[in-house]
N, C-alpha and C. Protein backbone atom coordinates (compact mmCIF):
# COMPACT_ATOMS: atom_id res chain seq x y z
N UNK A 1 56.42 1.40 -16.28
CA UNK A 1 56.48 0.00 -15.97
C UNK A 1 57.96 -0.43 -15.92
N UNK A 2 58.39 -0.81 -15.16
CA UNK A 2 59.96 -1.18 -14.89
C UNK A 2 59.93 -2.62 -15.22
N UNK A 3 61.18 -2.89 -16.04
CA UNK A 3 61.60 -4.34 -16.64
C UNK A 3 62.27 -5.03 -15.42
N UNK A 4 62.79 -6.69 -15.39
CA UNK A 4 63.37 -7.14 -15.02
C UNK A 4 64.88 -7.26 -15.36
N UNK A 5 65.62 -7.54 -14.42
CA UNK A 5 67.14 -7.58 -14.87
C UNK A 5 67.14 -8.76 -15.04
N UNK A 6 68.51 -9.15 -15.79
CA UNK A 6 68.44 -10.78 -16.17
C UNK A 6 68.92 -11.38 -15.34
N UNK A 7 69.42 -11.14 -13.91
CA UNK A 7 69.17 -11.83 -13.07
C UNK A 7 68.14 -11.94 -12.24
N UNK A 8 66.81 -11.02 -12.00
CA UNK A 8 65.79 -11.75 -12.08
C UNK A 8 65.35 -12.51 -12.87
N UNK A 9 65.42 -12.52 -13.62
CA UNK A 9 64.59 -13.24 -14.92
C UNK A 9 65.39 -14.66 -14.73
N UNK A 10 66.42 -14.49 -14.61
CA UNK A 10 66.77 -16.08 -14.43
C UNK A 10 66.63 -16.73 -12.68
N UNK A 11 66.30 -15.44 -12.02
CA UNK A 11 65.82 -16.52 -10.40
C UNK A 11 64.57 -16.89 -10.53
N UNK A 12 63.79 -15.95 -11.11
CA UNK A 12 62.28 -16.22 -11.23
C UNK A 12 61.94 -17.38 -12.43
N UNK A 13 62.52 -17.65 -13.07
CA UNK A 13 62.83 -18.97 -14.23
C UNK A 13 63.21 -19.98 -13.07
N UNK A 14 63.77 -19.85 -12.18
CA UNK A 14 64.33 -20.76 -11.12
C UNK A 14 64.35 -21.36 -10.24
N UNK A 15 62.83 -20.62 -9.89
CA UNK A 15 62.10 -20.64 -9.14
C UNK A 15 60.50 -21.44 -9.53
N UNK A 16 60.60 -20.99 -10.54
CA UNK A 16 59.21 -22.13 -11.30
C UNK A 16 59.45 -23.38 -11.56
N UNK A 17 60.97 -23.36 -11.96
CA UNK A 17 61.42 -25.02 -12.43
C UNK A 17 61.35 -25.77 -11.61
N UNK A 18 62.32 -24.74 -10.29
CA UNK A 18 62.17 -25.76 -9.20
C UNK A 18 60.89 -26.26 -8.34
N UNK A 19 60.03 -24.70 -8.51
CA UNK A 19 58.47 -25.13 -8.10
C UNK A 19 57.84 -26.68 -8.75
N UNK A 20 58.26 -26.74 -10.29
CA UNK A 20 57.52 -27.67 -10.59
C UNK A 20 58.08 -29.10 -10.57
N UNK A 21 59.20 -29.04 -10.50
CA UNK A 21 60.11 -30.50 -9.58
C UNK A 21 59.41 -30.68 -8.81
N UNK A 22 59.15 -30.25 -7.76
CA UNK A 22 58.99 -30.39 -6.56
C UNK A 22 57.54 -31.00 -6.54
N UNK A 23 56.57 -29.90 -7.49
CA UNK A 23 55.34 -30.11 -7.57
C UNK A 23 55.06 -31.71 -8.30
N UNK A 24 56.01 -32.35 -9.06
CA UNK A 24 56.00 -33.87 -9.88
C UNK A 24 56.78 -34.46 -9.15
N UNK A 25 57.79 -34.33 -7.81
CA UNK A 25 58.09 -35.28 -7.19
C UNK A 25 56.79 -35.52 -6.34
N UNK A 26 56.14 -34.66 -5.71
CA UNK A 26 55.01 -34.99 -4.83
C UNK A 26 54.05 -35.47 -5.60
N UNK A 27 53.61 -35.32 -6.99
CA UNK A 27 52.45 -35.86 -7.44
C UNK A 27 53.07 -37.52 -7.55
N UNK A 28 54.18 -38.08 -8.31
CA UNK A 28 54.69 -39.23 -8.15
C UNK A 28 54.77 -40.06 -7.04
N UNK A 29 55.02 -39.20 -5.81
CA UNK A 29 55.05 -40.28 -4.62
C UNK A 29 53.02 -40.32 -4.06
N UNK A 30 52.86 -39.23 -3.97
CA UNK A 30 51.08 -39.34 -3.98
C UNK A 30 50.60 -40.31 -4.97
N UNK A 31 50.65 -40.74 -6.05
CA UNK A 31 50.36 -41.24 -6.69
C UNK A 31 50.89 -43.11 -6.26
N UNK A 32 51.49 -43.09 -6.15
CA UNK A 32 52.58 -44.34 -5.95
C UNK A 32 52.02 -44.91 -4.70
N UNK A 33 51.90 -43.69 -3.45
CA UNK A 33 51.43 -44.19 -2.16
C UNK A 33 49.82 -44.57 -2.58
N UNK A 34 49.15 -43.81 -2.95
CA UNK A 34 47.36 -43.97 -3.37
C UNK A 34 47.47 -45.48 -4.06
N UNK A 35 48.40 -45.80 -5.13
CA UNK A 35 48.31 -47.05 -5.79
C UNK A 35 48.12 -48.19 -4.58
N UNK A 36 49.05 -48.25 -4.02
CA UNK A 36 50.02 -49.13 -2.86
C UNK A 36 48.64 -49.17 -1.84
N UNK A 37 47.88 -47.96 -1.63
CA UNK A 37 47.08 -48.37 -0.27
C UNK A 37 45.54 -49.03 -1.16
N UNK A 38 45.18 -48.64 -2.48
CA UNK A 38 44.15 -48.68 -3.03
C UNK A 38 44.53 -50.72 -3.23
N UNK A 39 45.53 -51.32 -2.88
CA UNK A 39 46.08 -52.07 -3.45
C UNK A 39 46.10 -53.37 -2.08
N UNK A 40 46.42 -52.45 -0.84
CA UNK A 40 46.92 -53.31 0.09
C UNK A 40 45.37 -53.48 0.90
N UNK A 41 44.31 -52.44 0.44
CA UNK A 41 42.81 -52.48 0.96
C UNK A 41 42.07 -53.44 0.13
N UNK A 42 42.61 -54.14 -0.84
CA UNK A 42 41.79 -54.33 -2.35
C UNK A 42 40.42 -54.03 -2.76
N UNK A 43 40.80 -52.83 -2.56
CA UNK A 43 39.49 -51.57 -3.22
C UNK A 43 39.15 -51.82 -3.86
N UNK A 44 39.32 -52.86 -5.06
CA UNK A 44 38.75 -53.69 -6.40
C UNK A 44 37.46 -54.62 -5.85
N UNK A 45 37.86 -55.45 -4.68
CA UNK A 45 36.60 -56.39 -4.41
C UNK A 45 35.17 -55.59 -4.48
N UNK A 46 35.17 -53.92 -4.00
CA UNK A 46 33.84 -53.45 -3.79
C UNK A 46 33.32 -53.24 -5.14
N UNK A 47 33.85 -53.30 -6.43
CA UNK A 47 33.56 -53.12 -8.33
C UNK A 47 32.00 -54.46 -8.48
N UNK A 48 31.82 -55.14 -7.62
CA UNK A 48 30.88 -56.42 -7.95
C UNK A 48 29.90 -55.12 -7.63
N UNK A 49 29.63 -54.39 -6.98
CA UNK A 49 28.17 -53.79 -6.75
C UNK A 49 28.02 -52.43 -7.70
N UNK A 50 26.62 -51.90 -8.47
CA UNK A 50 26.53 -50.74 -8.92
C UNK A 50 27.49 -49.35 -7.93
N UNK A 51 27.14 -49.88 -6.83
CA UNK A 51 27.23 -48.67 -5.71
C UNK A 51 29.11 -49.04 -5.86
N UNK A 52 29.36 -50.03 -5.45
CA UNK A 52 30.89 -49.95 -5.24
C UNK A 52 31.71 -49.27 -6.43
N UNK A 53 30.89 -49.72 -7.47
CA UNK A 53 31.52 -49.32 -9.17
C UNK A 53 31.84 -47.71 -9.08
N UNK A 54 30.74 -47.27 -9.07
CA UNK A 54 29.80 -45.80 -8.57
C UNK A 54 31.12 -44.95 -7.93
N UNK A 55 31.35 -45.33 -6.73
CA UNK A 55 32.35 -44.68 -5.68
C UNK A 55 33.76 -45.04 -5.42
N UNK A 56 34.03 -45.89 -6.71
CA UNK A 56 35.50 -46.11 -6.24
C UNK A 56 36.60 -45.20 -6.86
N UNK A 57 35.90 -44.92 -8.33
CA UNK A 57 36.98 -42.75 -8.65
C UNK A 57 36.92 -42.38 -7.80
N UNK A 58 35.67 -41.57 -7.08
CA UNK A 58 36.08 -40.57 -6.01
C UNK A 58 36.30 -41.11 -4.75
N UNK A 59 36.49 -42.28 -4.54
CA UNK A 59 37.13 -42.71 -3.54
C UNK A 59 38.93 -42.42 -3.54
N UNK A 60 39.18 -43.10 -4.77
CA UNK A 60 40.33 -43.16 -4.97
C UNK A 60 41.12 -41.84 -5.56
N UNK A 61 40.23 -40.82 -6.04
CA UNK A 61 41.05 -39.18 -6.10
C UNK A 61 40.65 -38.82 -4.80
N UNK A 62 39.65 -38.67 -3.70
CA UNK A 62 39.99 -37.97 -2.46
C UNK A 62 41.12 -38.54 -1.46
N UNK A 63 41.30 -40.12 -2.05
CA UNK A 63 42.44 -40.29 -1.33
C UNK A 63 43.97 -40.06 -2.15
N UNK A 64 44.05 -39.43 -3.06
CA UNK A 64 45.02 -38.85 -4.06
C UNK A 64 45.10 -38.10 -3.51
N UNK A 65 44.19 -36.99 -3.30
CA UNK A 65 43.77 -35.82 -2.82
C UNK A 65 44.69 -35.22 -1.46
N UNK A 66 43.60 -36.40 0.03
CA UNK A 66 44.97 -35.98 0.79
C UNK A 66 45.94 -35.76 0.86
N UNK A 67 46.94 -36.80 0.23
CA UNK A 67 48.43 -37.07 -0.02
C UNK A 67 48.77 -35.60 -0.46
N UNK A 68 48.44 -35.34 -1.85
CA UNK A 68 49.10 -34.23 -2.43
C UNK A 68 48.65 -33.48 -1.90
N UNK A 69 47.87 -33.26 -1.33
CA UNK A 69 47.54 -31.58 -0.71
C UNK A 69 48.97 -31.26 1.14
N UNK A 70 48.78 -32.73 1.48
CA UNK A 70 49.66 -32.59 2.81
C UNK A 70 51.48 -32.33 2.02
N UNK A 71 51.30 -32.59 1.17
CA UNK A 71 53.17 -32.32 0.48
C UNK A 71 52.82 -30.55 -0.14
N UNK A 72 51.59 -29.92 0.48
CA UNK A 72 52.05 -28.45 -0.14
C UNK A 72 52.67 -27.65 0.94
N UNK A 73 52.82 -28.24 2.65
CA UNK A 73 53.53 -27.31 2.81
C UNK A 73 54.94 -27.60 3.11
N UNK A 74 55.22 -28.42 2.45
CA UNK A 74 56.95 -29.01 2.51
C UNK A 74 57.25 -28.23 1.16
N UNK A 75 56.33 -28.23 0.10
CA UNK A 75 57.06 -27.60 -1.32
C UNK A 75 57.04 -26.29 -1.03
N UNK A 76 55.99 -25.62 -0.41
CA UNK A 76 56.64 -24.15 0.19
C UNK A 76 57.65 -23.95 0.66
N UNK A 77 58.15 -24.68 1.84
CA UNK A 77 58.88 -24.50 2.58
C UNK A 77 60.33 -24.51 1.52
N UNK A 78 60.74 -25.37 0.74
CA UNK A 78 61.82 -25.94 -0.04
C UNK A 78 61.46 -24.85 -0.87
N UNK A 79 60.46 -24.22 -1.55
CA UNK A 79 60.73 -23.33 -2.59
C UNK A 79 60.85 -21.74 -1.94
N UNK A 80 60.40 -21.56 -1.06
CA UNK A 80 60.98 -19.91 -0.19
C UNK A 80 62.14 -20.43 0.33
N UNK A 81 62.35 -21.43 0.59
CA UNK A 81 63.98 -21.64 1.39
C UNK A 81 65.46 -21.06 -0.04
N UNK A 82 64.73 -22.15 -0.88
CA UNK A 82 65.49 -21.57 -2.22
C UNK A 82 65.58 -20.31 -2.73
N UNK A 83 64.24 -19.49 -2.43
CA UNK A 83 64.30 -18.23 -3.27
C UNK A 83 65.34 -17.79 -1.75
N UNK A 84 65.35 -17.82 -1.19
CA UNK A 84 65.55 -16.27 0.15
C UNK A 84 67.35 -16.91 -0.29
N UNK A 85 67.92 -17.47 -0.73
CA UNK A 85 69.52 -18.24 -0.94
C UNK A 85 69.81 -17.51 -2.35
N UNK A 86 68.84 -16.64 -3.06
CA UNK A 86 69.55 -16.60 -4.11
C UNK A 86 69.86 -14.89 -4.15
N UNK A 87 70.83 -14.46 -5.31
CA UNK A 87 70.89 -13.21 -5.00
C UNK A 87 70.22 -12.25 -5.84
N UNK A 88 69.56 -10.98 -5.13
CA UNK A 88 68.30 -10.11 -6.23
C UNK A 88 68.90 -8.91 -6.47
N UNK A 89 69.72 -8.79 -7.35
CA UNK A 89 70.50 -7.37 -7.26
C UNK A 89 69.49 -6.45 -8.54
């Protein structure tokens, strides 16, 4: 089984951190945009009915949902752009 050198060990550390930046800048703006549209629709008026009560979570995580799922292939892109810049000796 072959070890890592410590400069892998510190790209691959470097690579997760930055994975997960990336991964909490997109959940923050998904989140922020979902507020803002759940807000500018006032998705609250439909809460008077069982049924509106009923469907407005999964209303409001599938539209979470989109958002963050369309920012996964920009965080790919930004996190292989980063790895292929660093050096693997």
């Amino acid at each position: 089984m072959s070890q890592f050198s410590p400069v892998e060990i510190a790209n691959w550390t470097a690579i997760y951190l930055a994975t997960a930046l990336c991964c909490g800048i997109a959940m923050t703006l998904s989140i922020s945009v979902t507020a803002h549209g759940l807000w500018k629709d006032r998705a609250w008026s439909e809460l008077g009915s069982f049924r509106g009560a009923a469907l407005f979570l999964p209303k409001a995580w599938w539209r979470w949902q989109k958002l963050y799922i369309l920012s996964t292939p920009v965080t790919l892109g930004i996190i292989g752009w980063f790895a292929a810049t660093m050096h693997w000796n």
